[in-house]
Each structure stands twice: as C-alpha cells, then as structure tokens.
Protein backbone atom coordinates (compact mmCIF):
# COMPACT_ATOMS: atom_id res chain seq x y z
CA UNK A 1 114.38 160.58 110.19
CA UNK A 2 117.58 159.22 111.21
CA UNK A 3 118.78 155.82 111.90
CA UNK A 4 120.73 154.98 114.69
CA UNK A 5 123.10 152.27 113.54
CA UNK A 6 125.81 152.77 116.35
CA UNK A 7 125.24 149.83 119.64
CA UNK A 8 126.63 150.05 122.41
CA UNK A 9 129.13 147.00 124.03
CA UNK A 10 126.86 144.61 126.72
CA UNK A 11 127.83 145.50 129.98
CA UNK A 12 130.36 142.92 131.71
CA UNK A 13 128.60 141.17 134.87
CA UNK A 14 129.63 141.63 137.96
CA UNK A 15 130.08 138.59 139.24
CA UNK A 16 131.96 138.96 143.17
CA UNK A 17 129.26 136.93 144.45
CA UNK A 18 129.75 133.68 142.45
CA UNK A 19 130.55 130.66 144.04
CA UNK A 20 133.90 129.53 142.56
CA UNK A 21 134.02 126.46 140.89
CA UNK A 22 137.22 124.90 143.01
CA UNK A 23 134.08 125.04 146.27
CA UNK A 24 130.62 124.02 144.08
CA UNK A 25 131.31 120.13 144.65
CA UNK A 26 131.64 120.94 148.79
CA UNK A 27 128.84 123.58 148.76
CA UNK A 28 126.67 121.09 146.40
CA UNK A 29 127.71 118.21 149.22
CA UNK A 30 126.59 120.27 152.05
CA UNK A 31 123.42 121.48 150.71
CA UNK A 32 122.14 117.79 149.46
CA UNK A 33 123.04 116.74 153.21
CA UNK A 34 121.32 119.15 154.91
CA UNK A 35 118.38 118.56 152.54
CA UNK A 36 118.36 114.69 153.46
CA UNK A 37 119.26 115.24 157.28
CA UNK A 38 115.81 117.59 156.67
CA UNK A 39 113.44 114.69 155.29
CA UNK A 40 114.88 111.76 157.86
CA UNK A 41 113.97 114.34 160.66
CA UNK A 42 110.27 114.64 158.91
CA UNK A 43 109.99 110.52 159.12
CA UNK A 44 111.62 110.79 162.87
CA UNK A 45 114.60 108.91 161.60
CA UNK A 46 117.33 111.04 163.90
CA UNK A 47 120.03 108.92 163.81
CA UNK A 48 120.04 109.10 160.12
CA UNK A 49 119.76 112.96 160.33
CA UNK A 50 122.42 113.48 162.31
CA UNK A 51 124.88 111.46 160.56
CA UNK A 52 123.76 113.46 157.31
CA UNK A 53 123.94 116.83 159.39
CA UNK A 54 127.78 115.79 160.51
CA UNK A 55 128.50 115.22 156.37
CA UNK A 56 127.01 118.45 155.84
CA UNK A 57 129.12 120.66 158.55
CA UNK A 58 132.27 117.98 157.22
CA UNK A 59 131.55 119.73 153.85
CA UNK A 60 131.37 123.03 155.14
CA UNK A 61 134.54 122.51 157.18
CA UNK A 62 136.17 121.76 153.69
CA UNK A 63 134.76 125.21 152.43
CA UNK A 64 136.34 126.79 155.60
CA UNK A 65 139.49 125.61 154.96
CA UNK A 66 140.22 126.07 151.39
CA UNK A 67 138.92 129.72 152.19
C-alpha cells in the first residue's frame, strides 16, 4: 500500500461576480431603502415609501455613475 503524500494547490475563486467594495455602501443604501419603502407600504404609510423608494433609486443612480 502506498501513501499518497503529494496535495494538490486549492483552486483560486472566481470571483467576476463580486460586488466591489468602492459600490457595497450604495448597493447596501439601496437595498435597506427599498426594504423600508417595502414595510411603510405594508402599514399604508405611502408618503413615507416613496420618499424611501426616491433614496433607494438616488443610491442606485450613484451605482450608475461610478460604473
């Protein structure tokens, strides 16, 4: 019986679908807006949801831009 002693190297990741870290505070912006403009339209508060929906698509204008 022989023992393999040799390993191999881990494969690198792949990582082309990362978010990069220069956008995460934008994309992290935009998502907790849209998640709050999504609970103040459960209570019926729409005024509230719409000014969090306009600081969501604000943030995702930002993400458009520095693209």
């Amino acid at each position: 019986m022989t023992a393999i002693t040799a390993r191999k190297p881990a494969p690198t990741p792949s990582t082309p679908d990362t978010i990069p870290t220069t956008n995460l505070t934008a994309v992290l912006a935009a998502f907790n807006a849209a998640n709050l403009a999504s609970s103040y339209i459960e209570r019926g508060n729409f005024a509230a949801a719409r000014r969090k929906l306009v600081q969501a698509l604000a943030s995702i204008g930002q993400l458009q831009a520095e693209g």
